[in-house]
Protein backbone atom coordinates (compact mmCIF):
# COMPACT_ATOMS: atom_id res chain seq x y z
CA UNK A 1 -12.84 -24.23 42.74
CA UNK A 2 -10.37 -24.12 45.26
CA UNK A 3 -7.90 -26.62 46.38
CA UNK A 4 -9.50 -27.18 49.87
CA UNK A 5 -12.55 -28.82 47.81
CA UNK A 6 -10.61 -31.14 46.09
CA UNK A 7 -8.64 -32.08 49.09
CA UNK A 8 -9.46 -35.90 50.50
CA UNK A 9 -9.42 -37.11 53.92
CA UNK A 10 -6.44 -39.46 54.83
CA UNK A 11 -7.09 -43.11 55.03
CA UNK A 12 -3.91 -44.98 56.08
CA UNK A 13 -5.77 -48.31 55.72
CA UNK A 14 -7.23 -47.58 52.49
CA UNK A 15 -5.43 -48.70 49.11
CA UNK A 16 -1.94 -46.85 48.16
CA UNK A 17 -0.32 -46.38 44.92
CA UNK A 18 3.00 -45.29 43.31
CA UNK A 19 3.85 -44.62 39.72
CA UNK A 20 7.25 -45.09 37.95
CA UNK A 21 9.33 -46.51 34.63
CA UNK A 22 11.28 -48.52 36.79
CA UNK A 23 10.75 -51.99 37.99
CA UNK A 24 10.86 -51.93 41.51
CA UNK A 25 9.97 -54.10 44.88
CA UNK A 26 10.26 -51.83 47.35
CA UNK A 27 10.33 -48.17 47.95
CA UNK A 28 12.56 -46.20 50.06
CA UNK A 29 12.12 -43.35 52.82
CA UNK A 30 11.07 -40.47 51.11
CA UNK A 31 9.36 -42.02 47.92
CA UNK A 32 5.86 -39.99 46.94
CA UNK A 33 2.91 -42.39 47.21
CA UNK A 34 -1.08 -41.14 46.63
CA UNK A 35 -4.35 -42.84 47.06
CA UNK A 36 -5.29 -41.47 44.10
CA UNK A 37 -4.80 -44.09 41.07
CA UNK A 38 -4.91 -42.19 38.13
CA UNK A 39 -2.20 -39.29 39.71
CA UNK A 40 -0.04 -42.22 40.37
CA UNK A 41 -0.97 -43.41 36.90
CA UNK A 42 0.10 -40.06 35.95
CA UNK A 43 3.39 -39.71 37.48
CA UNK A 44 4.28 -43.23 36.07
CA UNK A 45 4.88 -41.16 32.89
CA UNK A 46 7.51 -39.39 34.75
CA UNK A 47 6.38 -35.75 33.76
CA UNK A 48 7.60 -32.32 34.20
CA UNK A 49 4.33 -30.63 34.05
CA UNK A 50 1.07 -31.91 35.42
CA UNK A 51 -2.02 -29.74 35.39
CA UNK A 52 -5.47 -30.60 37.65
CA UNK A 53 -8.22 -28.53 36.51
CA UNK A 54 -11.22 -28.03 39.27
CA UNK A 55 -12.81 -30.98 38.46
CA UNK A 56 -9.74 -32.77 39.65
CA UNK A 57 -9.08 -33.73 36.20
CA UNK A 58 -5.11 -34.34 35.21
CA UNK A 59 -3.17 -33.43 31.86
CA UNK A 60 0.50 -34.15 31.81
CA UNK A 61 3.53 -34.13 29.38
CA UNK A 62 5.04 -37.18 30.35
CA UNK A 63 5.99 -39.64 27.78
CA UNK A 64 7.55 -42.46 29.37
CA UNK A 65 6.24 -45.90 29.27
CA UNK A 66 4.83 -46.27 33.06
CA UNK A 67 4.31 -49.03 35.52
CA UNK A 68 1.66 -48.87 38.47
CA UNK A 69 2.49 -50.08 41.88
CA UNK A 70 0.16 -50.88 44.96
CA UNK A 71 1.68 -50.79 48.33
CA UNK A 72 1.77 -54.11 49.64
CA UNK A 73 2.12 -53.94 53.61
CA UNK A 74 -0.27 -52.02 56.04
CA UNK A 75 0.51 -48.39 56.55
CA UNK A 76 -0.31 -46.45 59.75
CA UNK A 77 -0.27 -42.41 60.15
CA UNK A 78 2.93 -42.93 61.75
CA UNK A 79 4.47 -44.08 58.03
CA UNK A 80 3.59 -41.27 55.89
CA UNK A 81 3.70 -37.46 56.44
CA UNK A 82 1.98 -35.07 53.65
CA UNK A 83 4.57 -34.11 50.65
CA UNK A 84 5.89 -30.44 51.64
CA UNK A 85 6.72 -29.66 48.37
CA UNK A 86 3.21 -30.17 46.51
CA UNK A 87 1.54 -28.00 44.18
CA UNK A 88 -1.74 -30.92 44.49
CA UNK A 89 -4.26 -30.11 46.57
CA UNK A 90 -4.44 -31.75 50.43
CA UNK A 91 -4.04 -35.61 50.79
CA UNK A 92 -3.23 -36.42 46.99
CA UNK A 93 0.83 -36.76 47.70
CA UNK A 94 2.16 -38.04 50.89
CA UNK A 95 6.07 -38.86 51.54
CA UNK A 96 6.96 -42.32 52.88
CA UNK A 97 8.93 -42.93 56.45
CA UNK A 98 10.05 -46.02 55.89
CA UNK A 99 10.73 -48.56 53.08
CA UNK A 100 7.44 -49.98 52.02
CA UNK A 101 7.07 -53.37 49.81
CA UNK A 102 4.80 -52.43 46.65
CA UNK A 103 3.74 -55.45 43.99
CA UNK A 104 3.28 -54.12 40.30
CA UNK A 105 -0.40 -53.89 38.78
CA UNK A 106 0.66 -53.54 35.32
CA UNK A 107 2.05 -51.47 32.52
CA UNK A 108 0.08 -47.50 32.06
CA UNK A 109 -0.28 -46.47 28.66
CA UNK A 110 0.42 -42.87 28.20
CA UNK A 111 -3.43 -41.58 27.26
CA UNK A 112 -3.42 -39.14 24.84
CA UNK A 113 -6.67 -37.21 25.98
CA UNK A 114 -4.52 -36.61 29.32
CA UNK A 115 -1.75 -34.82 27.67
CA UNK A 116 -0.76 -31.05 27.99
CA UNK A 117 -1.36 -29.32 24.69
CA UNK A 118 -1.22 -25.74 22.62
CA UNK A 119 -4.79 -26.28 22.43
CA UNK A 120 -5.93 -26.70 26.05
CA UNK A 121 -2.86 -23.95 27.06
CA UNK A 122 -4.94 -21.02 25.07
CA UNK A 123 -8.00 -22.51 26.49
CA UNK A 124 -6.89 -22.21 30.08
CA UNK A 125 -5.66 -18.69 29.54
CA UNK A 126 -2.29 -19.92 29.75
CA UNK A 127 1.15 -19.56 27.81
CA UNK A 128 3.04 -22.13 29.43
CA UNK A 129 3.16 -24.62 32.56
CA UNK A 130 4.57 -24.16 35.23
CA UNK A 131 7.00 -27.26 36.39
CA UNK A 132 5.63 -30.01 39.16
């Protein structure tokens, strides 16, 4: 499957999430946000490696205890552009413009059936993973 058909439409007005292991109120210019829960979820761990297979389905080797965020304020088109940098497919990583208030949701568990390992490398053909 290619990365067009996991792509999702923007929605500035929808909900917006960020992941980290840092308690935080706001974010700052720049900051990575997604609509997409569980990739925030998934970046909370603070990983090197994260994996989506074509089901849209996420493994990581993150480790750290994480924290979910939910932006707080409205955000319009003009406030985000898409991340330039991403190896995701379209719409799951945008970049913020401006600093943007975020309240916490809770603490993420790291989930052990989303983690990177030998196992599911050999199955995917693959020897190691490349670095997000």
């Amino acid at each position: 499957m290619a990365h067009e058909q996991l792509a999702i439409p923007l929605n500035p007005t929808g909900i917006w999430y960020h992941g980290s292991d840092k308690h935080l109120s706001v974010l700052y210019k720049g900051t990575t946000i997604t609509q997409i829960r569980g990739l925030a979820e998934v970046f909370s761990h603070q990983p090197t490696t994260v994996v989506f297979t074509d089901n849209g389905r996420l493994y990581h080797n993150g480790l750290a205890a994480g924290l979910l965020y939910r932006i707080i304020e409205p955000i319009a088109e003009i406030d985000i552009e898409p991340h330039p940098r991403t190896s995701m497919p379209q719409g799951w990583e945008w970049l913020i413009r401006r600093p943007l208030r975020i309240d916490l949701i809770g603490s993420v568990t790291v989930d052990p059936a989303q983690q990177i390992t030998a196992e599911l490398l050999r199955e995917w053909g693959m020897t190691q993973c490349s670095k997000v």
